[in-house]
Protein backbone atom coordinates (compact mmCIF):
# COMPACT_ATOMS: atom_id res chain seq x y z
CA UNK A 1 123.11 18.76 132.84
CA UNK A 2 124.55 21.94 131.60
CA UNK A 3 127.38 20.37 129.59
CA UNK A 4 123.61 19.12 127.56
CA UNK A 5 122.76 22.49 127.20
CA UNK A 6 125.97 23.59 126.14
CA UNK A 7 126.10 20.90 123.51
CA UNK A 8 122.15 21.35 122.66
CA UNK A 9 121.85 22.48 118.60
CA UNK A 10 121.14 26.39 118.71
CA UNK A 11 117.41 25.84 117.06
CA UNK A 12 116.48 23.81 120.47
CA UNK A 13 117.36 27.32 122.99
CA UNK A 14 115.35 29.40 120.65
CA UNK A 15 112.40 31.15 121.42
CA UNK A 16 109.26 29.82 119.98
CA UNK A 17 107.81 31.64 116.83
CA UNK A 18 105.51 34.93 118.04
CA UNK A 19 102.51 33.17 115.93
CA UNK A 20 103.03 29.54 117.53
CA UNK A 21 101.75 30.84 121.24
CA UNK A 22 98.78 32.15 123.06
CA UNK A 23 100.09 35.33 123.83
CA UNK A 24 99.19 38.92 121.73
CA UNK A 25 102.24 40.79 120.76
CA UNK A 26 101.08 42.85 118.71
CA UNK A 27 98.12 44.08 121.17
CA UNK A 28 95.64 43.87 118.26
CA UNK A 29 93.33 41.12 120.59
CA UNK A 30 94.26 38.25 118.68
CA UNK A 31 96.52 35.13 119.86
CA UNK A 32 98.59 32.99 117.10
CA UNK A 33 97.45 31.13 114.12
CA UNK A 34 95.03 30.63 113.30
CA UNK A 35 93.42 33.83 115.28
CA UNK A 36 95.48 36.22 114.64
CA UNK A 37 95.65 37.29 110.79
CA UNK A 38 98.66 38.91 110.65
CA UNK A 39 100.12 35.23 111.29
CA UNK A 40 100.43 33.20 107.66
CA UNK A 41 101.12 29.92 109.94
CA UNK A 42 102.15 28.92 113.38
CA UNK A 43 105.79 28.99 112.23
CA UNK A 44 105.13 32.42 111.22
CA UNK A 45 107.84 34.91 113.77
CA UNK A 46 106.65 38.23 112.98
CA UNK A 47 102.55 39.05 114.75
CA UNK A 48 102.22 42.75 113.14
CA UNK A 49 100.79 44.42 111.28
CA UNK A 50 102.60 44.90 107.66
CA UNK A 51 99.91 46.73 105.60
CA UNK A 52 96.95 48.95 106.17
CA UNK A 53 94.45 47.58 108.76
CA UNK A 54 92.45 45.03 108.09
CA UNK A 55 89.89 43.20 109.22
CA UNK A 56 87.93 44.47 112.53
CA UNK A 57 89.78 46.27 115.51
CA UNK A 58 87.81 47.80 118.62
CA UNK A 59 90.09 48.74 121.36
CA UNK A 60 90.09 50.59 124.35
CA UNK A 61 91.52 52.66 127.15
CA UNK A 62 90.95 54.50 130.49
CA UNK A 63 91.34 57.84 130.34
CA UNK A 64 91.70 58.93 134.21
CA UNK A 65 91.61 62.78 133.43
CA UNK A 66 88.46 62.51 132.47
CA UNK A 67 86.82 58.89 134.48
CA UNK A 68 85.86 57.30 131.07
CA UNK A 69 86.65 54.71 129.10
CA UNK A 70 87.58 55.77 125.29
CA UNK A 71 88.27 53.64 122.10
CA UNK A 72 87.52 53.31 118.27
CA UNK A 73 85.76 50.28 116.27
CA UNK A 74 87.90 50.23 112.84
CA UNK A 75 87.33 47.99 109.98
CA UNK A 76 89.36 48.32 107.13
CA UNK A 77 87.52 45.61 105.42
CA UNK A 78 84.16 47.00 106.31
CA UNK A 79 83.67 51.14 106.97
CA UNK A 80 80.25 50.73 107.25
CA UNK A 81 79.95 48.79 110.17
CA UNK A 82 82.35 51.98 112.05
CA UNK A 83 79.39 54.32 113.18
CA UNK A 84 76.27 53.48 115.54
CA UNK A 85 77.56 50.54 116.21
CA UNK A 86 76.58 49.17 120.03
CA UNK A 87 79.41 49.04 122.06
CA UNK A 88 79.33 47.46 125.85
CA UNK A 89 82.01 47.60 128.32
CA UNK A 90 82.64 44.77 130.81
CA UNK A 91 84.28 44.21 133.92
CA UNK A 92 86.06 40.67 134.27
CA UNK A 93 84.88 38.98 137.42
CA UNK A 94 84.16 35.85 138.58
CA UNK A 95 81.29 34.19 136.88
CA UNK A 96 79.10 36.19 134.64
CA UNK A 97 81.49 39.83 133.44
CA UNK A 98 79.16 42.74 134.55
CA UNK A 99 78.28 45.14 131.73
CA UNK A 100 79.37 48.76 133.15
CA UNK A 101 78.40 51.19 130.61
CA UNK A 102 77.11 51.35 127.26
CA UNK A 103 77.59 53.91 124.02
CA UNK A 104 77.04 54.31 120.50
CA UNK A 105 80.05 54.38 118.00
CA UNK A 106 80.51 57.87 116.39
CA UNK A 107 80.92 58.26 112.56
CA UNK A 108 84.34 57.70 113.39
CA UNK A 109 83.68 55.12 115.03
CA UNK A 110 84.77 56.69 117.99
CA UNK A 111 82.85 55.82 121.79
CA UNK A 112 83.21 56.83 125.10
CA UNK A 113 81.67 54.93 128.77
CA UNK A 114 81.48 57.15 131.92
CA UNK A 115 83.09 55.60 135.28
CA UNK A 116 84.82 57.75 137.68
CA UNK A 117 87.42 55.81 139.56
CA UNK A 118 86.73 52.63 138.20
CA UNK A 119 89.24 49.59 139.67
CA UNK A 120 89.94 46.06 137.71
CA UNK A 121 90.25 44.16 134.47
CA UNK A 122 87.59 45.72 131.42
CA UNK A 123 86.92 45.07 127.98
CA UNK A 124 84.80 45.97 125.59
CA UNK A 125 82.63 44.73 122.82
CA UNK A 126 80.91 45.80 119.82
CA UNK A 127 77.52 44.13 119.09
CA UNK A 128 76.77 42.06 116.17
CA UNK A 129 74.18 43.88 113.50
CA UNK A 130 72.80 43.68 110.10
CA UNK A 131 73.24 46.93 108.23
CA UNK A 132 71.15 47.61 104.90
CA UNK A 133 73.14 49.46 102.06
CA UNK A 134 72.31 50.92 98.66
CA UNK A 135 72.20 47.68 96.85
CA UNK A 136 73.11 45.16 99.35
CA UNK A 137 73.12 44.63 102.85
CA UNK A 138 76.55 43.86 105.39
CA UNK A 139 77.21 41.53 108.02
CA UNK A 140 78.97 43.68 111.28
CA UNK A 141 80.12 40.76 113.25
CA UNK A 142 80.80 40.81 117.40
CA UNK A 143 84.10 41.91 118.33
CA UNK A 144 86.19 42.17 121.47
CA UNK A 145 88.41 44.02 122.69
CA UNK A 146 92.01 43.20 124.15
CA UNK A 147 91.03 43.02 128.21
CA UNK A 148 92.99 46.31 130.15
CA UNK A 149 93.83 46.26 134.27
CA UNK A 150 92.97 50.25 135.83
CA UNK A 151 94.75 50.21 139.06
């Protein structure tokens, strides 16, 4: 059994290409091809990013100093759908995910959620909207964010 390792071509011990799986290692929420589009294909071996952002990103983080969660909704395709956008934060359970806190993105597109002390596995998500503009209007589509463990 080892002698057919030994004598297995190099290609067949190699690790499968970062855009061929279901894991995010680039930690921008998105998993492979088609999902992720910083992959080209599934054969693709690189998942970052090689330009300036694009397309939506909302992430998120607990900031224990302070017992809140932080993060920033950017869209590099889209500014406009940065500030007041809706943004919920979610605790995984089983079942139904509870919604734990709500805010409004900043013109940054910066939010913040309360929770002192908070223990388990959270995301959050930015709520679809229509927004009007000067001469035509944009779609802001849902996003999520990667999901984070607080000890």
């Amino acid at each position: 059994m080892l002698l057919g390792l030994l004598a297995a071509p190099p290609h067949a011990l190699a690790e499968p290409p970062e855009c061929s799986g279901s894991v995010d290692k680039d930690g921008d929420g998105y998993t492979g091809h088609p999902a992720d589009p910083d992959c080209d294909s599934p054969e693709d071996d690189i998942e970052t990013v090689t330009g300036p952002p694009h397309g939506p990103i909302l992430t998120i983080r607990y900031n224990p100093e302070r017992g809140r969660f932080v993060g920033q909704l950017i869209d590099g395709d889209e500014p406009r759908c940065e500030p007041g956008r809706r943004v919920k934060v979610k605790k995984v359970r089983s079942g139904r995910n509870l919604v734990i806190g709500r805010d409004e993105s900043n013109r940054r597109g910066s939010w913040a959620v309360p929770r002192p002390k908070p223990r388990g596995r959270f995301y959050a998500v930015a709520m679809p909207e229509f927004r009007y503009g000067d001469s035509e209007g944009v779609e802001c589509d849902r996003h999520r964010s990667v999901t984070i463990r607080v000890p």
